[in-house]
Protein backbone atom coordinates (compact mmCIF):
# COMPACT_ATOMS: atom_id res chain seq x y z
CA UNK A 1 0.00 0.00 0.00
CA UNK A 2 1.37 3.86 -0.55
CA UNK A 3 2.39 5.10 2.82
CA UNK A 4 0.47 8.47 1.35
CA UNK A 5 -2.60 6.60 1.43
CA UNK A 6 -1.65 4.62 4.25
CA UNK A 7 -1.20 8.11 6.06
CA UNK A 8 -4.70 9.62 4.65
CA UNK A 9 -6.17 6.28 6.49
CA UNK A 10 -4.53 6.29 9.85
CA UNK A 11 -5.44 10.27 9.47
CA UNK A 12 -8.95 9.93 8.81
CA UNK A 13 -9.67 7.20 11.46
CA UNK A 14 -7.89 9.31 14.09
CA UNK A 15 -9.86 12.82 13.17
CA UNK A 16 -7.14 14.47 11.94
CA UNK A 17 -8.79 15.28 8.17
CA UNK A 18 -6.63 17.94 7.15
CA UNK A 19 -3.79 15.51 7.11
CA UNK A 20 -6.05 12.74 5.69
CA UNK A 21 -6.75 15.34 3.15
CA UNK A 22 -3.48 16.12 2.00
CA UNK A 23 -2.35 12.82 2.25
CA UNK A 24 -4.79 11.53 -0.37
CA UNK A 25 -4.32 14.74 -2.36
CA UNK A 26 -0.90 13.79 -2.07
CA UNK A 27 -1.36 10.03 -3.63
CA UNK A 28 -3.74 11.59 -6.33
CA UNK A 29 -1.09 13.63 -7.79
CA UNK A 30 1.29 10.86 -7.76
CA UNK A 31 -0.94 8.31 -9.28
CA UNK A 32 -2.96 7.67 -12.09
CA UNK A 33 -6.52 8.76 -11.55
CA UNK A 34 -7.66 5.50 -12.62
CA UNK A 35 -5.74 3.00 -10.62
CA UNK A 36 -7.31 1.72 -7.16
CA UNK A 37 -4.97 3.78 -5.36
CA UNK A 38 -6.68 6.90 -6.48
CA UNK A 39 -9.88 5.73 -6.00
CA UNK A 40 -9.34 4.68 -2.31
CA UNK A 41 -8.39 8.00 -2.03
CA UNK A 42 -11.03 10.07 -3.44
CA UNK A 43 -13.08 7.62 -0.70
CA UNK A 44 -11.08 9.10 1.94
CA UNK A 45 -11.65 12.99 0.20
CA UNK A 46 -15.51 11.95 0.44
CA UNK A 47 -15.90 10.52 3.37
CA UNK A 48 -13.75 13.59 5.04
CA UNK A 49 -15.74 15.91 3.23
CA UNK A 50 -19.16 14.73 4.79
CA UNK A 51 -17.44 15.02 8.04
CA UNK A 52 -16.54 18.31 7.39
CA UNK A 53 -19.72 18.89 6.08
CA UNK A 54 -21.50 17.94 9.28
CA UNK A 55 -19.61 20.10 11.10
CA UNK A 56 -20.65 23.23 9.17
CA UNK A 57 -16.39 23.81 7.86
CA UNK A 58 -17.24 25.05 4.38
CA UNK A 59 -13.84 25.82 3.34
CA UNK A 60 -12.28 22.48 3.73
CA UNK A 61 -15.43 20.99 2.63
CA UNK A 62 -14.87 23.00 -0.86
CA UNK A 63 -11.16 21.49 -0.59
CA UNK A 64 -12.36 17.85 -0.24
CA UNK A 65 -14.55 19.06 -3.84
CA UNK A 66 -12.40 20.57 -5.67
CA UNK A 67 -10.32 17.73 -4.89
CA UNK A 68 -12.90 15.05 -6.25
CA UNK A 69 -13.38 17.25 -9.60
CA UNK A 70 -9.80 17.41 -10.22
CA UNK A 71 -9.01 13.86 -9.71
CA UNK A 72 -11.97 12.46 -11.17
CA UNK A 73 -11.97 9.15 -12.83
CA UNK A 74 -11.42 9.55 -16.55
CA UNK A 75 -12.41 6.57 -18.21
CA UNK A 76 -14.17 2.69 -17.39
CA UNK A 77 -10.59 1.31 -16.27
CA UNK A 78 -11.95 1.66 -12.55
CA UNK A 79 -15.35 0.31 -13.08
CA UNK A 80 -14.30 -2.79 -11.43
CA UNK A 81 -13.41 -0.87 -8.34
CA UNK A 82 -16.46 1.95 -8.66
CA UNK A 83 -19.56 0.54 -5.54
CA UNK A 84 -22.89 1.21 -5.80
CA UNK A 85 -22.13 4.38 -3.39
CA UNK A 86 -19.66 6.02 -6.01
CA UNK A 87 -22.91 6.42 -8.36
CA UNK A 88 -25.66 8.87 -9.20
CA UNK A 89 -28.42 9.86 -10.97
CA UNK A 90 -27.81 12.02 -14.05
CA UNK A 91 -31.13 12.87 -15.90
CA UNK A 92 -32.85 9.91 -14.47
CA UNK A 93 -30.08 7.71 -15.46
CA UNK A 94 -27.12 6.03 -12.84
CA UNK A 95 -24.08 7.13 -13.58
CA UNK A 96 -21.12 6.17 -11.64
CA UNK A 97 -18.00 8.55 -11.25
CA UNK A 98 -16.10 7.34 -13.77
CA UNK A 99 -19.05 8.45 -16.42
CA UNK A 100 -19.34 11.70 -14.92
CA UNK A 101 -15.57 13.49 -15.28
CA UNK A 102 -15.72 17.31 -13.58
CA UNK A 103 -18.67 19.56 -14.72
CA UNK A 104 -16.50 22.52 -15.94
CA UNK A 105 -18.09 25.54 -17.91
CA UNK A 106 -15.50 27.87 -19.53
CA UNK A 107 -15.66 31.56 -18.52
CA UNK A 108 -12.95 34.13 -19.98
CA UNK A 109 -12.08 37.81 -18.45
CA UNK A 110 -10.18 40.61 -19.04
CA UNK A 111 -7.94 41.59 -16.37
CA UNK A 112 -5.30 44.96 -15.78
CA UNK A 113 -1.82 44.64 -16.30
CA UNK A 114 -1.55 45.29 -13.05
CA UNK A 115 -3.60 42.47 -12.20
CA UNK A 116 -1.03 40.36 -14.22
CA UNK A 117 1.83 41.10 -12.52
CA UNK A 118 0.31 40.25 -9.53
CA UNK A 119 -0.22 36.96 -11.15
CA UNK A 120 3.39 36.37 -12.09
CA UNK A 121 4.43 37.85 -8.81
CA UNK A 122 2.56 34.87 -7.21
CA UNK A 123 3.63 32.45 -9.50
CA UNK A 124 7.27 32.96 -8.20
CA UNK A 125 5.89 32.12 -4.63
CA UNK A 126 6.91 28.79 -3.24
CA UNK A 127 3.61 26.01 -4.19
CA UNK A 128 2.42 28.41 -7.07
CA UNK A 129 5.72 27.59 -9.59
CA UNK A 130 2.82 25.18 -11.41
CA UNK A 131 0.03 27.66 -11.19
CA UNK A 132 -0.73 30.02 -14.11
CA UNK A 133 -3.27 32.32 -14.53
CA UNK A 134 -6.35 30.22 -14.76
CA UNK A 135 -5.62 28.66 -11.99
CA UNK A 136 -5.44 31.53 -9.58
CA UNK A 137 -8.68 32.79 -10.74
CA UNK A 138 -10.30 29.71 -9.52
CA UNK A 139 -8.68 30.39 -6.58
CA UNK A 140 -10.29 33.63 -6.46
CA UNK A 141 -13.72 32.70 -6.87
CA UNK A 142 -13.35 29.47 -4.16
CA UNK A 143 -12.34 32.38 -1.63
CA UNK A 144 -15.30 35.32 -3.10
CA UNK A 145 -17.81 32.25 -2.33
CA UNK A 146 -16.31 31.81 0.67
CA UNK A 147 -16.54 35.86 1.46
CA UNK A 148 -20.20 36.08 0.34
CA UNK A 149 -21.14 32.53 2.13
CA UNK A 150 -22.10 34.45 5.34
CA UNK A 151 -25.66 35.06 3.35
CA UNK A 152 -28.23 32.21 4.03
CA UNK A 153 -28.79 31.76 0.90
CA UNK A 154 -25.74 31.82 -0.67
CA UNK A 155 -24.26 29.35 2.28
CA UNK A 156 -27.55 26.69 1.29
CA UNK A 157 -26.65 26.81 -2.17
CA UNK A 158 -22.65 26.35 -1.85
CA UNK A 159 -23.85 23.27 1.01
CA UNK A 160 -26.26 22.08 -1.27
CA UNK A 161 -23.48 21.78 -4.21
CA UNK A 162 -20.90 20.57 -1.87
CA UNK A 163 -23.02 17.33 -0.81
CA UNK A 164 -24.06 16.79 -4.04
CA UNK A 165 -20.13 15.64 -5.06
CA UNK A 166 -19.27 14.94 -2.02
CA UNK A 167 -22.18 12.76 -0.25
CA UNK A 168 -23.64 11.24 -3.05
């Protein structure tokens, strides 16, 4: 077994789920998104993220889904290993993960130029060497619905989205 996954076990058993978490984020990266390894993690993302989701901790909650979009299954090679729990319905029809893949809708922006060197300024931070510009505008908008999820409503819908990936 990978001592990564190994580690996101042990962590999740004992309570400790931002470890578990970035232990199995850590085995996802390393591993091909199809192989059992990958899926035993994205069960320990899941069932971390309903615990966090219990306890009302939004922001690691949209970690644990932004996690399971990004390191979704991308093809039938894990069917073997997909349960009935890693399935849902999709327009009246069960889908498991593997069918699904991330639901991604492409939005393009203008930004300044001062703006941009922000961006590059970040990308020389330590962690962001991989990051571009894309990717810390995703960023962005994880952290404005995080801002704006003091509002009821907004808070019910970002829940309601959250369980959807994560609980079902």
């Amino acid at each position: 077994m990978d001592k990564d996954l190994a580690s996101a076990i042990v962590q999740e058993n004992c309570g400790c789920y931002v470890g578990a978490i970035d232990a199995a984020q850590k085995v996802l990266i390393n591993n091909d998104v199809n192989s059992e390894n990958a899926l035993l993690a994205r069960r320990v993302v899941k069932s971390v993220g309903e615990e966090l989701l219990k306890q009302h901790y939004v922001d690691k909650a949209m970690e644990c889904y932004q996690i399971l979009t990004d390191y979704a299954p991308t093809d039938d090679v894990c069917a073997d290993y997909v349960s009935k729990e890693d399935a849902r319905v999709v327009d009246g029809e069960k889908k498991s993960l593997a069918e699904l893949g991330p639901n991604t809708i492409t939005v393009s922006t203008a930004i300044s130029s001062d703006v941009n060197d922000i961006f590059l300024a970040l990308s020389e931070v330590e962690g962001n060497k991989t990051k571009d510009e894309a990717d810390f505008l995703r960023e962005a908008v994880f952290l404005l619905i995080l801002k704006y999820a003091n509002d009821k409503n907004i808070r019910q819908m970002v829940i309601d989205k959250l369980k959807g990936v994560i609980l079902e």
